[in-house]
C-alpha atoms as a PDB file:
ATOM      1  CA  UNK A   1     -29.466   4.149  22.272  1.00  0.00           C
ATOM      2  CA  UNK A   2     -26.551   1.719  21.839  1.00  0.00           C
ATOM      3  CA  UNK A   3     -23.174   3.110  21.537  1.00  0.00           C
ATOM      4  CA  UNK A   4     -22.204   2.384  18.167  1.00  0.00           C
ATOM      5  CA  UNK A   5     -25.627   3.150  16.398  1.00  0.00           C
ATOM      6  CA  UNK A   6     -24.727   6.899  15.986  1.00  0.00           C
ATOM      7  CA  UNK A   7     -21.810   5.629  13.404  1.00  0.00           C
ATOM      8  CA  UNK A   8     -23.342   6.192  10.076  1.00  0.00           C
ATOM      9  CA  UNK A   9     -23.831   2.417   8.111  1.00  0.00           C
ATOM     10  CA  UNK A  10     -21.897   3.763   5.376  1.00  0.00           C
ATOM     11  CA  UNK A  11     -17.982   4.832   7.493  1.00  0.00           C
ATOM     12  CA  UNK A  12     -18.549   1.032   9.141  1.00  0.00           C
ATOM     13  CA  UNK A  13     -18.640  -0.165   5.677  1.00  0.00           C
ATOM     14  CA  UNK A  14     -15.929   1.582   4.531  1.00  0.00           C
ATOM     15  CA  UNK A  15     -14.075   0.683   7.370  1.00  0.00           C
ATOM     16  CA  UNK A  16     -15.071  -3.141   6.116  1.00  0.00           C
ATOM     17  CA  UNK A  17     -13.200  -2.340   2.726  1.00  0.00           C
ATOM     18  CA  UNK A  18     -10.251  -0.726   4.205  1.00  0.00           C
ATOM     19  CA  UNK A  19      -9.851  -4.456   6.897  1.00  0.00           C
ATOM     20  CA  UNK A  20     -10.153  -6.188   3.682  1.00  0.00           C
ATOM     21  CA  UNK A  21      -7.699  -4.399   1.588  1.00  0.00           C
ATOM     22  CA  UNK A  22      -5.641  -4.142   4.315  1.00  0.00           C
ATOM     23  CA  UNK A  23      -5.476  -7.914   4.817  1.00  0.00           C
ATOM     24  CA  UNK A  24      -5.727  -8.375   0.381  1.00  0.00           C
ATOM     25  CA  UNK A  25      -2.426  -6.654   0.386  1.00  0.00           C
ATOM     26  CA  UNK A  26      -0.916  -7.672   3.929  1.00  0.00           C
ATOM     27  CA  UNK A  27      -0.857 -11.336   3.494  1.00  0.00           C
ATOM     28  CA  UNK A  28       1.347 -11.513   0.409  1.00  0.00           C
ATOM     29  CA  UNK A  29       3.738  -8.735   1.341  1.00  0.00           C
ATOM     30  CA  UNK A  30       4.238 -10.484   4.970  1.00  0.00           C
ATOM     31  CA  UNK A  31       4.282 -14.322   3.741  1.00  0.00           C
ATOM     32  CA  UNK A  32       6.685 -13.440   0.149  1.00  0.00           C
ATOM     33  CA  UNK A  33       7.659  -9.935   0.465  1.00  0.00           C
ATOM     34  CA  UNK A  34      10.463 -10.338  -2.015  1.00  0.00           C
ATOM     35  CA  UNK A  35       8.399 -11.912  -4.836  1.00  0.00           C
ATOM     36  CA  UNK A  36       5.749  -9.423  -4.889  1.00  0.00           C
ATOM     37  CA  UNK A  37       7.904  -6.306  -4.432  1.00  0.00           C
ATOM     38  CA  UNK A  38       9.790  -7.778  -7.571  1.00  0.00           C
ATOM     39  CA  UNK A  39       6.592  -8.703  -9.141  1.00  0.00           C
ATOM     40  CA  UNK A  40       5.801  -4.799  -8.334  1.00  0.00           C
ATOM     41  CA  UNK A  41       9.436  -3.846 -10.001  1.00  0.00           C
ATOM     42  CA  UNK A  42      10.512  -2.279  -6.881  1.00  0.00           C
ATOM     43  CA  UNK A  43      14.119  -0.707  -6.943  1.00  0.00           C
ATOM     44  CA  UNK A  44      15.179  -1.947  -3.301  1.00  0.00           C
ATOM     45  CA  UNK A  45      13.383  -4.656  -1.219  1.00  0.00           C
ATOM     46  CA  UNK A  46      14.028  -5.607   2.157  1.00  0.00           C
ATOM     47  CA  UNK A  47      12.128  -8.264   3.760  1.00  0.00           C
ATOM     48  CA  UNK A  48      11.868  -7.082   7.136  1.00  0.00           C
ATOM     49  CA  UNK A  49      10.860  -3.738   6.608  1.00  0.00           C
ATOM     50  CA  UNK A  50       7.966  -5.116   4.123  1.00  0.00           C
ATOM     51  CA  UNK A  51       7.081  -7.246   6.545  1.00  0.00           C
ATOM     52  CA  UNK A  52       6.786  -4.534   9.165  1.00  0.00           C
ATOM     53  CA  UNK A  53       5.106  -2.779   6.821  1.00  0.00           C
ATOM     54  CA  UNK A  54       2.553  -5.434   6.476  1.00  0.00           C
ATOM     55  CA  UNK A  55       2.222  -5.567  10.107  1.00  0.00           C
ATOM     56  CA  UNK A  56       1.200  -2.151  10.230  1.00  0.00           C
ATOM     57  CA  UNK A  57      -1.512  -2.749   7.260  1.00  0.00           C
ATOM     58  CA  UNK A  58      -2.388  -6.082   9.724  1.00  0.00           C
ATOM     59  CA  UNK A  59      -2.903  -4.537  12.705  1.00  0.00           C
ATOM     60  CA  UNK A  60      -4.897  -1.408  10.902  1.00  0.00           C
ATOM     61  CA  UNK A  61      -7.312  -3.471   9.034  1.00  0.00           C
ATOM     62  CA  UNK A  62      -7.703  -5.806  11.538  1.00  0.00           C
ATOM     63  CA  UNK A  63      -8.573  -3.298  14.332  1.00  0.00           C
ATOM     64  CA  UNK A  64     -10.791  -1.169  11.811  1.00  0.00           C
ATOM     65  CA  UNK A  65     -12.800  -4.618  11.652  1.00  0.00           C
ATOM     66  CA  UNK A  66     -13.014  -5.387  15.457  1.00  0.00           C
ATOM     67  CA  UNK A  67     -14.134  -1.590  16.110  1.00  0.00           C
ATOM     68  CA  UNK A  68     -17.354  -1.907  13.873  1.00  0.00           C
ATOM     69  CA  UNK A  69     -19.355  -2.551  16.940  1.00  0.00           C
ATOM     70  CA  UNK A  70     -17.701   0.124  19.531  1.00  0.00           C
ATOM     71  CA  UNK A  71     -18.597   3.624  19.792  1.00  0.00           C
ATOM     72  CA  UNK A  72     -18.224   7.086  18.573  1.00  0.00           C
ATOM     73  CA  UNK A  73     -14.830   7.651  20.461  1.00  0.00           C
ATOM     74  CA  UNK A  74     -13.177   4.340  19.571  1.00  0.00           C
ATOM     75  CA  UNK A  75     -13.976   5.158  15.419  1.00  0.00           C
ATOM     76  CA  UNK A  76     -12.832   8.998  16.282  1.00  0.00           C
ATOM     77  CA  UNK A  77      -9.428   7.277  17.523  1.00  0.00           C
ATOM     78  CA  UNK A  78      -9.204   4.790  14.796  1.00  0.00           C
ATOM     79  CA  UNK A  79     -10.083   7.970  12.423  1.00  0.00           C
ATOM     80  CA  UNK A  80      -6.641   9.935  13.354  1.00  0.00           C
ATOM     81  CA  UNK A  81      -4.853   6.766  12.934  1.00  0.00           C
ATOM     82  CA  UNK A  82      -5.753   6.181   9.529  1.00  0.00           C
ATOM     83  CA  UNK A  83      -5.500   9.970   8.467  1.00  0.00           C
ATOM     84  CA  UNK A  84      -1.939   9.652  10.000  1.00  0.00           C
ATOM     85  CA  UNK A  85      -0.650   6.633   8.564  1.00  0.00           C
ATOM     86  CA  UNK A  86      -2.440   7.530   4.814  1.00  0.00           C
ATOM     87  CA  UNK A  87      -0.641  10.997   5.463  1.00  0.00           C
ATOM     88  CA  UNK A  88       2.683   9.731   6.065  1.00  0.00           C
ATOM     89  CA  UNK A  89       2.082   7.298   3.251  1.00  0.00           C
ATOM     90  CA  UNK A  90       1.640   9.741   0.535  1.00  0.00           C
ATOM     91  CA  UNK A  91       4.451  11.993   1.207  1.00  0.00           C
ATOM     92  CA  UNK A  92       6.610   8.722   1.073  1.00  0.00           C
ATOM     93  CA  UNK A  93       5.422   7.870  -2.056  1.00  0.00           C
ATOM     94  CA  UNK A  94       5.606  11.278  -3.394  1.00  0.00           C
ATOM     95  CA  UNK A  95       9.531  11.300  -2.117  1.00  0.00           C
ATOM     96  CA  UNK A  96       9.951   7.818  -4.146  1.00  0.00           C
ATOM     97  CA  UNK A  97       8.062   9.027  -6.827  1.00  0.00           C
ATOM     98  CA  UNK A  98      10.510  12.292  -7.108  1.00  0.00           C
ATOM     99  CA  UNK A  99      13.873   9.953  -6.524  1.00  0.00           C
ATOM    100  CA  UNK A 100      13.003   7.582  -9.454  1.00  0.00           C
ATOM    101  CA  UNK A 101      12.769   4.870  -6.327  1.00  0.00           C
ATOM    102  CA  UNK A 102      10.210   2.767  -8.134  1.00  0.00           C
ATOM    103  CA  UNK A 103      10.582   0.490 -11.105  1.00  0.00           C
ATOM    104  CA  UNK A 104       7.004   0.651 -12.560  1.00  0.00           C
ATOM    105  CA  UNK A 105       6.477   4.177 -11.555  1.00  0.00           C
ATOM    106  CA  UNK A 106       2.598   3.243 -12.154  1.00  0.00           C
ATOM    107  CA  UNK A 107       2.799   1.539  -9.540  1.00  0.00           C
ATOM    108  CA  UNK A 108       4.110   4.096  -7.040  1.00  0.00           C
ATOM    109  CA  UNK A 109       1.384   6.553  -9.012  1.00  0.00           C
ATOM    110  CA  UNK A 110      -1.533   4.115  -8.440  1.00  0.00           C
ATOM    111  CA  UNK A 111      -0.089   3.670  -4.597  1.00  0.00           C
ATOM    112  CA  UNK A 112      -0.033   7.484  -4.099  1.00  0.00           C
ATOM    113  CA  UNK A 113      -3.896   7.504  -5.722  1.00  0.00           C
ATOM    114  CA  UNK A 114      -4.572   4.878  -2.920  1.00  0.00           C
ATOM    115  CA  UNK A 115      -3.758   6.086  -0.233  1.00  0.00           C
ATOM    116  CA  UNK A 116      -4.728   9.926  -1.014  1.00  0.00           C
ATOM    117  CA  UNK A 117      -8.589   8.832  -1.876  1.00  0.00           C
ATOM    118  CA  UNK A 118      -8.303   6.739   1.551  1.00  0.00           C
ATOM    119  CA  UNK A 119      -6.802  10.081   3.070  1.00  0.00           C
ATOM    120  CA  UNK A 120      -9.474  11.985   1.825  1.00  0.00           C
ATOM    121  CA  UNK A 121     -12.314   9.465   2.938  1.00  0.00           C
ATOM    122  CA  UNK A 122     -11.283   9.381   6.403  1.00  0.00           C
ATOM    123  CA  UNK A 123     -10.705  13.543   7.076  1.00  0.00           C
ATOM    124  CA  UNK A 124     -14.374  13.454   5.547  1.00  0.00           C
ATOM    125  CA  UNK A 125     -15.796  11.378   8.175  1.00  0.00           C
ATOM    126  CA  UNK A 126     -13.375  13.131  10.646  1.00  0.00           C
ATOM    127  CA  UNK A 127     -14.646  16.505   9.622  1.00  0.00           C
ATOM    128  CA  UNK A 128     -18.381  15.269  10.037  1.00  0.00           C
ATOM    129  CA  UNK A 129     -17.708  14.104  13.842  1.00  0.00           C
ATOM    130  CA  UNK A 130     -16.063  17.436  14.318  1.00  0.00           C
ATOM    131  CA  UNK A 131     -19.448  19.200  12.868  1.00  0.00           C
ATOM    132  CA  UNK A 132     -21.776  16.962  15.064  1.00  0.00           C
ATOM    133  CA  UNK A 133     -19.468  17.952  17.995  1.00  0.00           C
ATOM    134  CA  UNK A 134     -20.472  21.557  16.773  1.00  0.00           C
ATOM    135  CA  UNK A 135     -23.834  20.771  16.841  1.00  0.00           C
ATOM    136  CA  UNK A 136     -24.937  19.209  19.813  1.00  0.00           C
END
């Protein structure tokens, strides 16, 4: 049996759509951070940290693409790093949300939506590795 055939079709194809909205949302925020944060209404926008924010969304998406074809341990590892980052996301945006930070406060709400139903998706398939571990 080949390494990465125990990874159920459907977490490598949700690991497709999180490399390409990853990348969807990367590219403009790196290349013209200050128009689309405008565009967005935000409050306070500073290039460099958008774009380091972008690299982070880069290097995420990117790697969740080139793992497809590893095994169990390298989608267990990419996993915690998602649940982290979406984590740490989501109790930013619910500090913005409660400072007024954003201009379109939709936009903050839809953001928070994001990355929670990302959040949950990836303890989900976290939890199931854990309950195979249990398993076998």
């Amino acid at each position: 049996m080949k390494a990465h055939s125990e990874i159920p079709k459907t977490l490598k194809a949700w690991f497709v759509v999180h490399f390409i909205a990853d990348t969807l949302f990367a590219i403009p925020l790196f290349v013209a951070p200050v128009f689309l944060l405008k565009l967005l209404n935000w409050q306070s926008v500073d290039p460099l940290m958008a774009r380091m924010v972008a690299a982070a969304l880069f290097g995420i998406g990117i790697e969740s693409l080139l793992c497809i074809k590893l095994g169990r341990d390298a989608f267990i590892a990419m996993l915690n790093l998602k649940i982290i980052w979406s984590f740490a996301a989501i109790a930013g945006f619910i500090i913005g949300l409660s400072q007024g930070l954003f201009g379109y406060t939709l936009v903050g709400v839809a953001l928070l939506i994001i990355f929670t139903a990302f959040n949950i998706l990836w303890i989900y398939w976290r939890l199931y590795f854990k309950k195979l571990d249990r398993i076998t």
